[in-house]
N, C-alpha and C. Protein backbone atom coordinates (compact mmCIF):
# COMPACT_ATOMS: atom_id res chain seq x y z
N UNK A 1 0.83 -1.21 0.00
CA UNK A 1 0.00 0.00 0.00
C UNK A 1 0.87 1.26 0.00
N UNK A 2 2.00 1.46 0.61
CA UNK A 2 2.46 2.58 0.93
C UNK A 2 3.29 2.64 -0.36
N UNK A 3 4.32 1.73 -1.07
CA UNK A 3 4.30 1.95 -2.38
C UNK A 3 3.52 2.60 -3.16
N UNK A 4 2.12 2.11 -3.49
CA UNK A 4 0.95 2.66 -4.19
C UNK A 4 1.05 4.32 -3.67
N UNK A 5 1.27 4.48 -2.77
CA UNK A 5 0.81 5.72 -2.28
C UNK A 5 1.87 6.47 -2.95
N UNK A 6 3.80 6.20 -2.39
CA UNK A 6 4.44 6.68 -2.79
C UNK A 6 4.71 7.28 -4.20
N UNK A 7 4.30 5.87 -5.15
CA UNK A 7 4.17 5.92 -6.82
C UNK A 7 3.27 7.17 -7.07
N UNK A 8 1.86 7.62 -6.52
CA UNK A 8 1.12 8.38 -7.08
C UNK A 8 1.62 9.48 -6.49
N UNK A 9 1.98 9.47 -5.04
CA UNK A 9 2.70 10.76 -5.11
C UNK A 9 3.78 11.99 -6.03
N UNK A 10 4.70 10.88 -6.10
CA UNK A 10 5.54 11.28 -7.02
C UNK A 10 5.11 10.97 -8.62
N UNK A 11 4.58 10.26 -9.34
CA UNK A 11 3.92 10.40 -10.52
C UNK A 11 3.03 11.66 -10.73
N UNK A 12 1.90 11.98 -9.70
CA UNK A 12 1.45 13.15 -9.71
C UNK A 12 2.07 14.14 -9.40
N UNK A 13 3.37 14.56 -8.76
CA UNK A 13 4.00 15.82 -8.65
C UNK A 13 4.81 16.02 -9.83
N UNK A 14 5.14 14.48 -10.50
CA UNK A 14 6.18 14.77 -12.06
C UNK A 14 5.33 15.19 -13.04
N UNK A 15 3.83 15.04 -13.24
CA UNK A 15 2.87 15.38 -14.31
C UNK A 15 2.69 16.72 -13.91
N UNK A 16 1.96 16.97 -12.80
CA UNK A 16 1.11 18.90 -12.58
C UNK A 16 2.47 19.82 -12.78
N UNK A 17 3.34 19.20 -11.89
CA UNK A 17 4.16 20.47 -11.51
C UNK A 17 4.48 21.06 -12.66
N UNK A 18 4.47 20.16 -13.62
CA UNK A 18 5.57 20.80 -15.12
C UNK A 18 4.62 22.32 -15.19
N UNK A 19 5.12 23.23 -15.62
CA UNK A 19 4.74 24.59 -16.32
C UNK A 19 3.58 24.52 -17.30
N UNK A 20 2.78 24.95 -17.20
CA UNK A 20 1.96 25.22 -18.54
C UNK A 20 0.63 26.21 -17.98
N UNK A 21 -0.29 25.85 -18.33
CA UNK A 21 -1.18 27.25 -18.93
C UNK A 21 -1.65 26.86 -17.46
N UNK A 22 -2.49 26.01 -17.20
CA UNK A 22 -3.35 25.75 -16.07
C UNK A 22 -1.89 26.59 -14.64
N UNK A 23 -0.96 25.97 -14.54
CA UNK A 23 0.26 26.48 -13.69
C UNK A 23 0.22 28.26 -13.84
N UNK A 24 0.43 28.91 -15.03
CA UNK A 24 0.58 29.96 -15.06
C UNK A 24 -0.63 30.62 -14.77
N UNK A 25 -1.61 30.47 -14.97
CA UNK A 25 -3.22 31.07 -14.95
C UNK A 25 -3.37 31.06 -13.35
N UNK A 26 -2.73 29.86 -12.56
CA UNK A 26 -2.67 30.13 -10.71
C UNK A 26 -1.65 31.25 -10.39
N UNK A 27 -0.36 31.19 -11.11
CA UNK A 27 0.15 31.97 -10.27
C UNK A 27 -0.04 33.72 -10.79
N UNK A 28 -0.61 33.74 -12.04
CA UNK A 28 -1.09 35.08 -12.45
C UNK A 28 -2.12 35.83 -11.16
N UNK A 29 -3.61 34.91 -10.95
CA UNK A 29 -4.45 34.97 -9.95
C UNK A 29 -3.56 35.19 -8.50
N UNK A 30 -2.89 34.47 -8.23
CA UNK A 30 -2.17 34.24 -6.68
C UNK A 30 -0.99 35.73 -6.94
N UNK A 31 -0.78 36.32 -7.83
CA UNK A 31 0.20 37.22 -7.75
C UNK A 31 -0.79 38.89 -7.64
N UNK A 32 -1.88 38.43 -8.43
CA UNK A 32 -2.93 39.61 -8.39
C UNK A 32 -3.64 39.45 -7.37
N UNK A 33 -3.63 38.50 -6.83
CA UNK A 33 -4.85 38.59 -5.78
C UNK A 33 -6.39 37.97 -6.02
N UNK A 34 -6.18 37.75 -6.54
CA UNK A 34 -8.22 37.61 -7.43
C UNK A 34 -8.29 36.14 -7.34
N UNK A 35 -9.30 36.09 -5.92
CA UNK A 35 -9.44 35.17 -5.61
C UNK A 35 -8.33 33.90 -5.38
N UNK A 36 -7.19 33.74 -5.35
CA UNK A 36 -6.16 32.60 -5.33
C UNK A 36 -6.28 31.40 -4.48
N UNK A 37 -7.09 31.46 -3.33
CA UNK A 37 -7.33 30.61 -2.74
C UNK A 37 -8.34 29.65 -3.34
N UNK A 38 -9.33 29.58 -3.91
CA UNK A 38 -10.10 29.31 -4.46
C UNK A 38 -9.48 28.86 -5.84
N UNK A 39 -9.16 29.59 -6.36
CA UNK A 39 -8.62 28.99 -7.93
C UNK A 39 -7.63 28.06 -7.44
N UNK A 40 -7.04 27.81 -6.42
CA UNK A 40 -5.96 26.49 -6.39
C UNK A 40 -7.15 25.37 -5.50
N UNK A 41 -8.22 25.68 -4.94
CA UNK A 41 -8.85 24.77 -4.48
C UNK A 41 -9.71 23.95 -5.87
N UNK A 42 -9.97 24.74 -7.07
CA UNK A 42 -10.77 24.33 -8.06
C UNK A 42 -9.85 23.27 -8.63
N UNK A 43 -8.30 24.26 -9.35
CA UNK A 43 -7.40 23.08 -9.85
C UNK A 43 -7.42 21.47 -9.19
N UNK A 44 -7.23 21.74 -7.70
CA UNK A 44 -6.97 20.56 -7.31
C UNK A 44 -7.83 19.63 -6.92
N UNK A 45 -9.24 19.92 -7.37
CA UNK A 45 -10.14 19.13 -6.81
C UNK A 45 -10.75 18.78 -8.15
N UNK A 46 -10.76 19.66 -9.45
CA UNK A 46 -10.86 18.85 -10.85
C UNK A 46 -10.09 17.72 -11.39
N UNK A 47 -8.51 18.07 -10.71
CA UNK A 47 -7.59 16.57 -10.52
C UNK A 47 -7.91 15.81 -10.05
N UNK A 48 -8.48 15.96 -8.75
CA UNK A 48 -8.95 14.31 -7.73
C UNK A 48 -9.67 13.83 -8.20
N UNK A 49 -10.71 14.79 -9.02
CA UNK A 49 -12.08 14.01 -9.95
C UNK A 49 -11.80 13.29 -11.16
N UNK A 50 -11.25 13.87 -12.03
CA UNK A 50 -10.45 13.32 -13.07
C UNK A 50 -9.68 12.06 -12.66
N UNK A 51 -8.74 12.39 -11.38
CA UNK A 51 -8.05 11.36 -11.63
C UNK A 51 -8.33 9.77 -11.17
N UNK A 52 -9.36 10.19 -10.19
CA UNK A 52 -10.72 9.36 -9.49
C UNK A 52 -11.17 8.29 -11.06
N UNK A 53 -11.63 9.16 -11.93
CA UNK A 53 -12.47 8.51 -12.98
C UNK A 53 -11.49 7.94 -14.01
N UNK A 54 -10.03 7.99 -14.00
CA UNK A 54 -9.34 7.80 -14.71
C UNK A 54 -9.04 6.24 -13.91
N UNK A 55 -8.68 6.00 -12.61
CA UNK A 55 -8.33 5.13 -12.25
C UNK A 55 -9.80 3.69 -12.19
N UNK A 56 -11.08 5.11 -12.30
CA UNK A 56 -12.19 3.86 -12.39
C UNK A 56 -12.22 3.11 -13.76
N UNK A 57 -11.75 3.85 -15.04
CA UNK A 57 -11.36 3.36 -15.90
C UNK A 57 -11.80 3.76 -17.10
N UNK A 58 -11.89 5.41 -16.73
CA UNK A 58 -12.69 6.35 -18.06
C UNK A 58 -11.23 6.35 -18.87
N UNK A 59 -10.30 6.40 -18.30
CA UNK A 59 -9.20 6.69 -19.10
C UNK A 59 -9.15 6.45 -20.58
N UNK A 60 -9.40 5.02 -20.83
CA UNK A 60 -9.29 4.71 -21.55
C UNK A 60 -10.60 4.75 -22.68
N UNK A 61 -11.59 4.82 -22.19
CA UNK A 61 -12.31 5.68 -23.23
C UNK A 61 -12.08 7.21 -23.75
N UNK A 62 -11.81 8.24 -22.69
CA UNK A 62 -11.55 9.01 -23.32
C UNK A 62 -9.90 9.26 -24.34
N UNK A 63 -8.97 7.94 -23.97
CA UNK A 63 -8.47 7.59 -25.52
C UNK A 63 -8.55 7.14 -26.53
N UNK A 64 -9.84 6.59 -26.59
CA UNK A 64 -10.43 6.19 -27.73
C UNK A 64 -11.27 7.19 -28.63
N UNK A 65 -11.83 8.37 -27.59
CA UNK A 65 -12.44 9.38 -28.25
C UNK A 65 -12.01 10.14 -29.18
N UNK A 66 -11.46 10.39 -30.61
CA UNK A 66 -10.61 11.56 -31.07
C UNK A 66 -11.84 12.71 -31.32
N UNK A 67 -12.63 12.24 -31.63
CA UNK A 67 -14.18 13.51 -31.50
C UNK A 67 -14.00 14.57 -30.42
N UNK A 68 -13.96 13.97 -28.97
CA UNK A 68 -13.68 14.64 -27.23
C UNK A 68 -12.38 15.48 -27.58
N UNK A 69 -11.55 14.45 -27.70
CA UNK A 69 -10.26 15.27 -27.81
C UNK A 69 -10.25 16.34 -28.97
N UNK A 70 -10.61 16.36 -29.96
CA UNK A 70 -10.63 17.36 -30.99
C UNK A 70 -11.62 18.73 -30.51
N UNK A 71 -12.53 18.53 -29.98
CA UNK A 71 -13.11 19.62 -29.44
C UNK A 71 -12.58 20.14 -28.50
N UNK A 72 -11.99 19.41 -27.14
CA UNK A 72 -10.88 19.96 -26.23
C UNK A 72 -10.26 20.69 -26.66
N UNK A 73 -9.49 20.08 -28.07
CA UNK A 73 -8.22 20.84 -28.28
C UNK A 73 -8.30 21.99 -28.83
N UNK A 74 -9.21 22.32 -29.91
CA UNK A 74 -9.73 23.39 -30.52
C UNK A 74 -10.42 24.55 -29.41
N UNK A 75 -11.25 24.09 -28.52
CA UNK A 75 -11.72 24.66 -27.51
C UNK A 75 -10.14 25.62 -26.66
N UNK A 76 -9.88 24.49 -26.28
CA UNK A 76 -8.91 25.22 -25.46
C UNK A 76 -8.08 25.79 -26.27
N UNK A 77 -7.15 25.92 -27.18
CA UNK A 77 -6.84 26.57 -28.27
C UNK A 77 -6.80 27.82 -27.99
N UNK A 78 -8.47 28.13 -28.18
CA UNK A 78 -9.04 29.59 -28.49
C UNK A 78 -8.83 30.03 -27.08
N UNK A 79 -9.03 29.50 -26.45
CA UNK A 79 -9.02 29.82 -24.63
C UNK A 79 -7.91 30.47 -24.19
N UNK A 80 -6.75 29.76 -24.81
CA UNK A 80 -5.14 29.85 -24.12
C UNK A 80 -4.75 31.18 -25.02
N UNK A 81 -5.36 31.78 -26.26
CA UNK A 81 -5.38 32.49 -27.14
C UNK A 81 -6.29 33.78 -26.68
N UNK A 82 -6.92 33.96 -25.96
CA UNK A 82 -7.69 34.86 -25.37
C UNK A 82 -6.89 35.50 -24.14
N UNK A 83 -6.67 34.18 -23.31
CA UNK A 83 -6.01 34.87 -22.44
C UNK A 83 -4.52 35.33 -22.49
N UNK A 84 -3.83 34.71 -23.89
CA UNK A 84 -2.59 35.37 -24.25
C UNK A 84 -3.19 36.56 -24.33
N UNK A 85 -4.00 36.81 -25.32
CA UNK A 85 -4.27 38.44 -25.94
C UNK A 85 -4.81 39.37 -24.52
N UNK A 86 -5.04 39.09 -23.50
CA UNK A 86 -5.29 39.30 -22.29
C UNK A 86 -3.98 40.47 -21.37
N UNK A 87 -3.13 39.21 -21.43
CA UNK A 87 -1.89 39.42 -20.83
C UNK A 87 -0.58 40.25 -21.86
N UNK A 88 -0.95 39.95 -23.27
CA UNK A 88 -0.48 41.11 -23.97
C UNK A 88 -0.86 42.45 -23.74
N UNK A 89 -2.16 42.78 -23.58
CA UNK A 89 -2.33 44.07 -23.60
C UNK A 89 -2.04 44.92 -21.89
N UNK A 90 -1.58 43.90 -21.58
CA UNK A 90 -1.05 44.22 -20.13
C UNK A 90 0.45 44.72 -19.89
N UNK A 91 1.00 43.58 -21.40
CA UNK A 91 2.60 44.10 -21.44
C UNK A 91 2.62 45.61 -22.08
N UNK A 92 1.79 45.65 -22.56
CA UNK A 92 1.89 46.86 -23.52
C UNK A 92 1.67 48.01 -22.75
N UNK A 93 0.42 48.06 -21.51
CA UNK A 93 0.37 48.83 -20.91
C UNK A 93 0.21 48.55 -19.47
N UNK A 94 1.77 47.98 -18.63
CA UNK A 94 1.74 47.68 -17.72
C UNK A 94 1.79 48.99 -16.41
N UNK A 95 1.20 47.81 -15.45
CA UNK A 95 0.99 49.01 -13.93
C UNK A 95 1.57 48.25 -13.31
N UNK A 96 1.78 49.08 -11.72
CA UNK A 96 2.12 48.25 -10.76
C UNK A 96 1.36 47.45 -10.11
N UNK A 97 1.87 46.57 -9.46
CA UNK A 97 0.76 45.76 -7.91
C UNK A 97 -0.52 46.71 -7.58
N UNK A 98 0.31 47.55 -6.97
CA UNK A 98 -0.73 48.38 -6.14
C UNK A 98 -1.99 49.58 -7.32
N UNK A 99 -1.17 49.42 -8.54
CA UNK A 99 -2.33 49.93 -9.22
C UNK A 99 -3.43 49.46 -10.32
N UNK A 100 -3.22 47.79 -9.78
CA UNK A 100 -3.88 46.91 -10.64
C UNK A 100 -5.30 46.57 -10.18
N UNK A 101 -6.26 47.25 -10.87
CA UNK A 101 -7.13 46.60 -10.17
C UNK A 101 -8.13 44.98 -10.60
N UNK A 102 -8.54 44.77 -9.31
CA UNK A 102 -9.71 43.45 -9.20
C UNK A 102 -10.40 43.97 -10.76
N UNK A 103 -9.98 43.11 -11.52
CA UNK A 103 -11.05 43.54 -13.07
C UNK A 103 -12.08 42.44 -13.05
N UNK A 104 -11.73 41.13 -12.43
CA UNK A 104 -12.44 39.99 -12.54
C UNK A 104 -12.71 39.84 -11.17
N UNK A 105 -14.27 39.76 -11.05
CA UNK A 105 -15.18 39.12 -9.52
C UNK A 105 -14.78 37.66 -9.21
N UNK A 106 -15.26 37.08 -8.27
CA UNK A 106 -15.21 35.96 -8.18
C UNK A 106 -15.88 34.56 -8.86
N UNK A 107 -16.63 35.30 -9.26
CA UNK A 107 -17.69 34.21 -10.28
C UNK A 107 -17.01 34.22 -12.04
N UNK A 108 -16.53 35.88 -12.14
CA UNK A 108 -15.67 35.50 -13.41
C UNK A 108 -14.68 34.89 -13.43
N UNK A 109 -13.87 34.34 -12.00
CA UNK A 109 -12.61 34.08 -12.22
C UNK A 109 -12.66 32.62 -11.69
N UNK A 110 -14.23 32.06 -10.72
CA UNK A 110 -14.24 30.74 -11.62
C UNK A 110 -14.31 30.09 -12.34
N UNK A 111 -15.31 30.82 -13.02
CA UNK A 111 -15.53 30.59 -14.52
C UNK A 111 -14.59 30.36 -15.44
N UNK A 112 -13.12 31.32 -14.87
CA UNK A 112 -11.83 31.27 -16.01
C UNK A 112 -11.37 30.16 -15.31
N UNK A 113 -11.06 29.75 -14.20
CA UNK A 113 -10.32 29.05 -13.52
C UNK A 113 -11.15 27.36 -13.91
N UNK A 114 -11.69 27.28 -13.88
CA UNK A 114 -12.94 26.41 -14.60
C UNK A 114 -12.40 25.51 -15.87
N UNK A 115 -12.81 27.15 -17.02
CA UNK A 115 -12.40 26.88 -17.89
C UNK A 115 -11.03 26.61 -18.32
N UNK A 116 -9.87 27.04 -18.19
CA UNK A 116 -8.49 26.88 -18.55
C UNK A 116 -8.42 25.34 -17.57
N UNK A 117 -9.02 24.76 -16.85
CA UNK A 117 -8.99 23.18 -16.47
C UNK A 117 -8.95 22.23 -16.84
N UNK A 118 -10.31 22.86 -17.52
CA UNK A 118 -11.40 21.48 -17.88
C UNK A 118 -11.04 21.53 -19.71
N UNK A 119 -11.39 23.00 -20.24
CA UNK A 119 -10.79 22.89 -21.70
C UNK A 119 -9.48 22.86 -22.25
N UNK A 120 -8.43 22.35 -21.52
CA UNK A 120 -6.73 22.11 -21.74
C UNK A 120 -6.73 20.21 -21.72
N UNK A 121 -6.78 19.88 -23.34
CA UNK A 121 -6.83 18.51 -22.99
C UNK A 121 -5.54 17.90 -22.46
N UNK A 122 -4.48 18.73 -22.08
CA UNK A 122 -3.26 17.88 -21.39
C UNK A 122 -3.61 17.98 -19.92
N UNK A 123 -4.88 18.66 -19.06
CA UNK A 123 -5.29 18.21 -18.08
C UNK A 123 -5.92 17.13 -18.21
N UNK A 124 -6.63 16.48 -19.33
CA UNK A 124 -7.42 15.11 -19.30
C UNK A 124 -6.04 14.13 -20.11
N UNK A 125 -5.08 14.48 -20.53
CA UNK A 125 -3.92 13.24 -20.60
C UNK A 125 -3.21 12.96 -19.54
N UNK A 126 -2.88 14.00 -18.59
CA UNK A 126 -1.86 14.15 -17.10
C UNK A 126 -2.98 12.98 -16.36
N UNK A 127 -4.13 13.53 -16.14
CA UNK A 127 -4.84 12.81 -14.93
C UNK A 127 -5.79 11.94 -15.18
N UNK A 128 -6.37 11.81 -16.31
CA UNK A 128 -7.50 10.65 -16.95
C UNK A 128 -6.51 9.41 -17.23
N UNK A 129 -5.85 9.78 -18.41
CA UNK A 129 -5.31 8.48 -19.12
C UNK A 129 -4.08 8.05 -18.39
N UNK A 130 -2.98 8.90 -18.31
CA UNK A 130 -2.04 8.50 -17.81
C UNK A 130 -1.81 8.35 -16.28
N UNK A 131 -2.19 8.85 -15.17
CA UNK A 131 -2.65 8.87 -14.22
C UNK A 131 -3.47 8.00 -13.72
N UNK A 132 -5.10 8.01 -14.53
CA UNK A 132 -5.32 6.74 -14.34
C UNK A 132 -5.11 5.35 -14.90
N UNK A 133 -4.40 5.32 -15.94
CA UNK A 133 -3.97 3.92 -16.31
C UNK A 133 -3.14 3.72 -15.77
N UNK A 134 -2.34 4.05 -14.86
CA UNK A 134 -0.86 3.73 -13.93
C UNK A 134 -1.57 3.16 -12.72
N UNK A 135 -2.85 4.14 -12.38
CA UNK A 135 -3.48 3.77 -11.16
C UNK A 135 -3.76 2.19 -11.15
N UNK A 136 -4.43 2.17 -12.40
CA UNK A 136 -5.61 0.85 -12.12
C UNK A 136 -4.98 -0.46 -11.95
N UNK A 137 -3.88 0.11 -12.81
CA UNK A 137 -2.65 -1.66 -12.52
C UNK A 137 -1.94 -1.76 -11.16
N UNK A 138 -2.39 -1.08 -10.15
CA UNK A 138 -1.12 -0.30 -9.21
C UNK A 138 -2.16 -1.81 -8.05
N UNK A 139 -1.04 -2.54 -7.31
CA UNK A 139 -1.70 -3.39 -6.05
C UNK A 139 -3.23 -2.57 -5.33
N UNK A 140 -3.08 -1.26 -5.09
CA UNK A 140 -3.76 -0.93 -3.93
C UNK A 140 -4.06 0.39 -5.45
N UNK A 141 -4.75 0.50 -5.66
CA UNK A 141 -5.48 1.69 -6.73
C UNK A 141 -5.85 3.01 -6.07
N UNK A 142 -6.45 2.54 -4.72
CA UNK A 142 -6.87 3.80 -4.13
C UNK A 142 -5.84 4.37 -3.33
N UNK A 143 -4.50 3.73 -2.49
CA UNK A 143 -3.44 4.32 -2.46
C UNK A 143 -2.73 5.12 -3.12
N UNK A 144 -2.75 4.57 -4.22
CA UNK A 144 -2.17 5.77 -5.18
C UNK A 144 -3.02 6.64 -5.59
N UNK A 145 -4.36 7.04 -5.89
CA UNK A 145 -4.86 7.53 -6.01
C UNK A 145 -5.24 8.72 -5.11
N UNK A 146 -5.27 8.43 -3.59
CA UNK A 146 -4.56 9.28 -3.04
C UNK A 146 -3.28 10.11 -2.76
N UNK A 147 -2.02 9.50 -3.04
CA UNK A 147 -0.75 9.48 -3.44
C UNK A 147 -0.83 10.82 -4.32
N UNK A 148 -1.72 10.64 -5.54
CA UNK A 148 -1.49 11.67 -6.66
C UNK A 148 -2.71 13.09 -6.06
N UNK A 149 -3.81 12.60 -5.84
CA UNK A 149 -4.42 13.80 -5.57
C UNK A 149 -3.68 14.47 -4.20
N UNK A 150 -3.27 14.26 -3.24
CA UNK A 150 -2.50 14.50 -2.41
C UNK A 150 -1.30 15.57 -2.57
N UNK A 151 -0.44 14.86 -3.59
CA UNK A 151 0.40 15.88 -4.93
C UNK A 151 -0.17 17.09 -5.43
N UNK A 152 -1.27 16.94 -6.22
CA UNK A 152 -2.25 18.12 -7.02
C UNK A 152 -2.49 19.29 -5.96
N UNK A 153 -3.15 18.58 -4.61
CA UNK A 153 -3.81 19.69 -3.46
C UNK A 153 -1.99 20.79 -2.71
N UNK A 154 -1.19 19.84 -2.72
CA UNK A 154 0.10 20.47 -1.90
C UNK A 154 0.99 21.38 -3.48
N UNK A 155 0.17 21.02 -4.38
CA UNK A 155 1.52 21.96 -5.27
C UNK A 155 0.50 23.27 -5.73
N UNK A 156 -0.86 22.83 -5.86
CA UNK A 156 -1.44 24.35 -6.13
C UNK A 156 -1.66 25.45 -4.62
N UNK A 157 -2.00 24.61 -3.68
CA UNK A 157 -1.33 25.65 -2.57
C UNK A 157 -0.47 26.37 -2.47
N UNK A 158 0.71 25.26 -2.16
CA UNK A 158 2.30 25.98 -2.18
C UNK A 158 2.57 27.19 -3.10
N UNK A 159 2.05 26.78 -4.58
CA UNK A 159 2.40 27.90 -5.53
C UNK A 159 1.52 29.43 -5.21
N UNK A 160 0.31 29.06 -4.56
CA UNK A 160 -0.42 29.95 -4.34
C UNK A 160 0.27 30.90 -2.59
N UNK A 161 0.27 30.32 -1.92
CA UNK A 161 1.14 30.58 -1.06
C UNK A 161 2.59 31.38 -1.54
N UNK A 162 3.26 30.89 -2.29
CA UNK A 162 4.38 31.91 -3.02
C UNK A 162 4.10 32.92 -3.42
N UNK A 163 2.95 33.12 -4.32
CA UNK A 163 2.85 34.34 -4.94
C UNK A 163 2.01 35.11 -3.29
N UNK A 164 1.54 34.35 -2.62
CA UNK A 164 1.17 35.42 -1.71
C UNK A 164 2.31 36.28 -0.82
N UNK A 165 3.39 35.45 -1.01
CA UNK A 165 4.85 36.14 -0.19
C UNK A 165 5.34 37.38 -0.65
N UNK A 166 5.11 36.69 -2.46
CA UNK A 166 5.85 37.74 -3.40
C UNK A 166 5.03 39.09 -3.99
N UNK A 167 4.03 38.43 -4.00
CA UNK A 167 2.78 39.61 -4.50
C UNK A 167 3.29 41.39 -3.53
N UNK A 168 3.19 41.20 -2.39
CA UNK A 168 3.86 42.81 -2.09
C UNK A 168 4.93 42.98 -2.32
N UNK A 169 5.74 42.15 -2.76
CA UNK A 169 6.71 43.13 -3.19
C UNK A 169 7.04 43.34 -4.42
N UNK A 170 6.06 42.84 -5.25
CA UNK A 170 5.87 43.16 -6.78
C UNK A 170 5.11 44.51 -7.28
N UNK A 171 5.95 45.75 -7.24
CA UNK A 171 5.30 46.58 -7.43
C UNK A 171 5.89 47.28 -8.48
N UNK A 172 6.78 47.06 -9.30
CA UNK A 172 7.65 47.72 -10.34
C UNK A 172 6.26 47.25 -11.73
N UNK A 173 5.86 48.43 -12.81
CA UNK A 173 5.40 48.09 -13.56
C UNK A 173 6.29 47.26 -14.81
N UNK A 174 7.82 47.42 -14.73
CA UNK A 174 8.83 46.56 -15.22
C UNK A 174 8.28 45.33 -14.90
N UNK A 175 8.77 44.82 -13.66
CA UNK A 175 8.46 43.60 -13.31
C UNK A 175 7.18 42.67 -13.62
N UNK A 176 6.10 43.52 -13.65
CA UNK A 176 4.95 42.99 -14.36
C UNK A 176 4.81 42.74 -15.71
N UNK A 177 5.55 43.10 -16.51
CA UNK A 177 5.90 43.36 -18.17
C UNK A 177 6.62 41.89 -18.39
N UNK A 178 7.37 41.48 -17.43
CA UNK A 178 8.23 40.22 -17.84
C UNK A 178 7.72 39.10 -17.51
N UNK A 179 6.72 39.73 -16.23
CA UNK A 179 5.61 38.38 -15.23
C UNK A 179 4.74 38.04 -16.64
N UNK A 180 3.63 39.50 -17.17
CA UNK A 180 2.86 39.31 -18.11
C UNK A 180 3.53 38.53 -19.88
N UNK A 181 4.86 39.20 -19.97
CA UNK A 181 5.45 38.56 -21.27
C UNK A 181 5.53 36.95 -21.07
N UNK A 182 5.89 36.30 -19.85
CA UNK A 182 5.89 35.05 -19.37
C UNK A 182 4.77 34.44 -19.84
N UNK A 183 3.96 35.06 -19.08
CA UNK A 183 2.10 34.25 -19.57
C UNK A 183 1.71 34.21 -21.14
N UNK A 184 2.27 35.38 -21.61
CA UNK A 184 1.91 35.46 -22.94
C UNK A 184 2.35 34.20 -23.58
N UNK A 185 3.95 33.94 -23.42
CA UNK A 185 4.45 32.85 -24.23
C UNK A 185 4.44 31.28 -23.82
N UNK A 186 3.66 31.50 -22.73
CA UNK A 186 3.41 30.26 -22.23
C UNK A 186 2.37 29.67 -22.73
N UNK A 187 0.74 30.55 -22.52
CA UNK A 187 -0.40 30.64 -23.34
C UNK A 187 -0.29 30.01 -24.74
N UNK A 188 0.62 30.93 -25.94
CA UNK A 188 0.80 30.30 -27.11
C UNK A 188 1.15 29.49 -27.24
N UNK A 189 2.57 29.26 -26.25
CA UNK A 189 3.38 27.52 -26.57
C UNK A 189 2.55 26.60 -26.30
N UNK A 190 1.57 26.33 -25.38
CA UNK A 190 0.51 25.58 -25.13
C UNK A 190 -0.69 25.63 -26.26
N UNK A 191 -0.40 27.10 -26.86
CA UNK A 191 -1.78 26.68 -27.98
C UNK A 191 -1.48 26.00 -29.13
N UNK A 192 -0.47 26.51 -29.54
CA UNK A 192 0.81 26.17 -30.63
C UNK A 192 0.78 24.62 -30.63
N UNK A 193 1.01 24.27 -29.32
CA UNK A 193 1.24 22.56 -29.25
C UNK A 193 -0.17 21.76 -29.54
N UNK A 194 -1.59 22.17 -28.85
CA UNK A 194 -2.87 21.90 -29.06
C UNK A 194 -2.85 21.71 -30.28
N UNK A 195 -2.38 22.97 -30.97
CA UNK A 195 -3.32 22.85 -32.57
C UNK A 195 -2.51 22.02 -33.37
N UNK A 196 -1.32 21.62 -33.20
CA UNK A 196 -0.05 20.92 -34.11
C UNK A 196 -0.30 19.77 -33.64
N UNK A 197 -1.16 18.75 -33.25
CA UNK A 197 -1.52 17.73 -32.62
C UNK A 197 -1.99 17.09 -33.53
N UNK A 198 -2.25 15.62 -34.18
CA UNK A 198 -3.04 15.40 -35.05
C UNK A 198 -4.41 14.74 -33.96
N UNK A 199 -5.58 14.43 -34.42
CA UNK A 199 -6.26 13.64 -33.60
C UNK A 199 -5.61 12.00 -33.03
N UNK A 200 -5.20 11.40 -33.81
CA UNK A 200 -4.62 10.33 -33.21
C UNK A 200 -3.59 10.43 -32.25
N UNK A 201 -2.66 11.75 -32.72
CA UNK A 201 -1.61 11.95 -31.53
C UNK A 201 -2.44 12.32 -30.02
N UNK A 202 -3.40 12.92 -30.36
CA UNK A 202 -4.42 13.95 -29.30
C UNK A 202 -5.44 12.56 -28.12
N UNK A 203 -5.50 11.86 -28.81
CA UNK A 203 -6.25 10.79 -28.38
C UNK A 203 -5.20 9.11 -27.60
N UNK A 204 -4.13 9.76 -27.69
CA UNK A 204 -2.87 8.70 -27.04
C UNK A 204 -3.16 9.12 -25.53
């Protein structure tokens, strides 16, 4: 059992932690303020669900789907493309910390937090397929399954927790120009990769 546990631990901290859109979209929120506690409670509890249904054994249907996945990918696409064009017009006309304001309520920024989740199909390859197909062969399934959601809940905290350290002392509108140029090229490299996908690659 404690194997099982260990495996999903560390399997789930080698999949989330990597960088990408869902990662940058927390620490954008957790550096502004807007809502951060909450947007790392959403991330990590769409993982436990996902990865819950991945180990029950959706995984593998939703690799059989290239229909699911093609709408994911196109979906999110446009998504990661919005909120680039978002964070561009921020580089262009950046402020400081203290003169940024709350533009998004809390209901808009579940809604984003939501969306950049659920429509990024490398959140349904990290925690459906691969996640749960590691699970289901694993002695003890629900050990690891805790193991990994366990991972998901301690790394969107932590990150959220960082930007709460760093957030006051981010007040140079410089510094926001290189935070915001970051997101920008992160956004595209993630959309860039979506759309250069074929469906069969998309559906592995």
């Amino acid at each position: 059992m404690w194997w099982s546990l260990l495996h999903g631990l560390g399997t789930g901290a080698g999949l989330i932690v990597a960088i990408g859109a869902q990662n940058a979209f927390v620490l954008d929120k957790g550096l502004r303020r807007q809502h951060p506690w909450r947007v790392a409670w959403i991330c990590a509890a769409c993982d436990a669900v996902l990865i819950g249904l991945g180990v029950l054994g959706l995984g593998t249907l939703i690799a059989q789907s290239e229909t699911a996945m093609a709408v994911a990918r196109f979906g999110g696409a446009a998504f990661l493309l919005w909120l680039a064009w978002g964070a561009l017009q921020r580089v262009l006309r950046p402020k400081g910390l203290e003169a940024l304001p709350s533009v998004m309520g809390r209901r808009q920024v579940m809604l984003a937090t939501l969306a950049v989740t659920l429509l990024n199909p490398q959140v349904y390859l990290d925690t459906v397929v691969m996640l749960g197909a590691i699970g289901a062969v694993q002695s003890h399934p629900v050990a690891f399954y805790a193991g990994a959601t366990f991972a998901s809940f301690a790394w969107f905290f932590a990150l959220v927790g960082v930007t709460g350290y760093l957030a006051p002392r981010l007040k140079s509108p410089r510094v926001w120009q290189v935070i915001d140029g970051s997101i920008v090229v992160i956004m595209l490299v993630v959309a860039w990769q979506l759309l250069s996908l074929t469906p069969p690659q998309a559906a592995l």
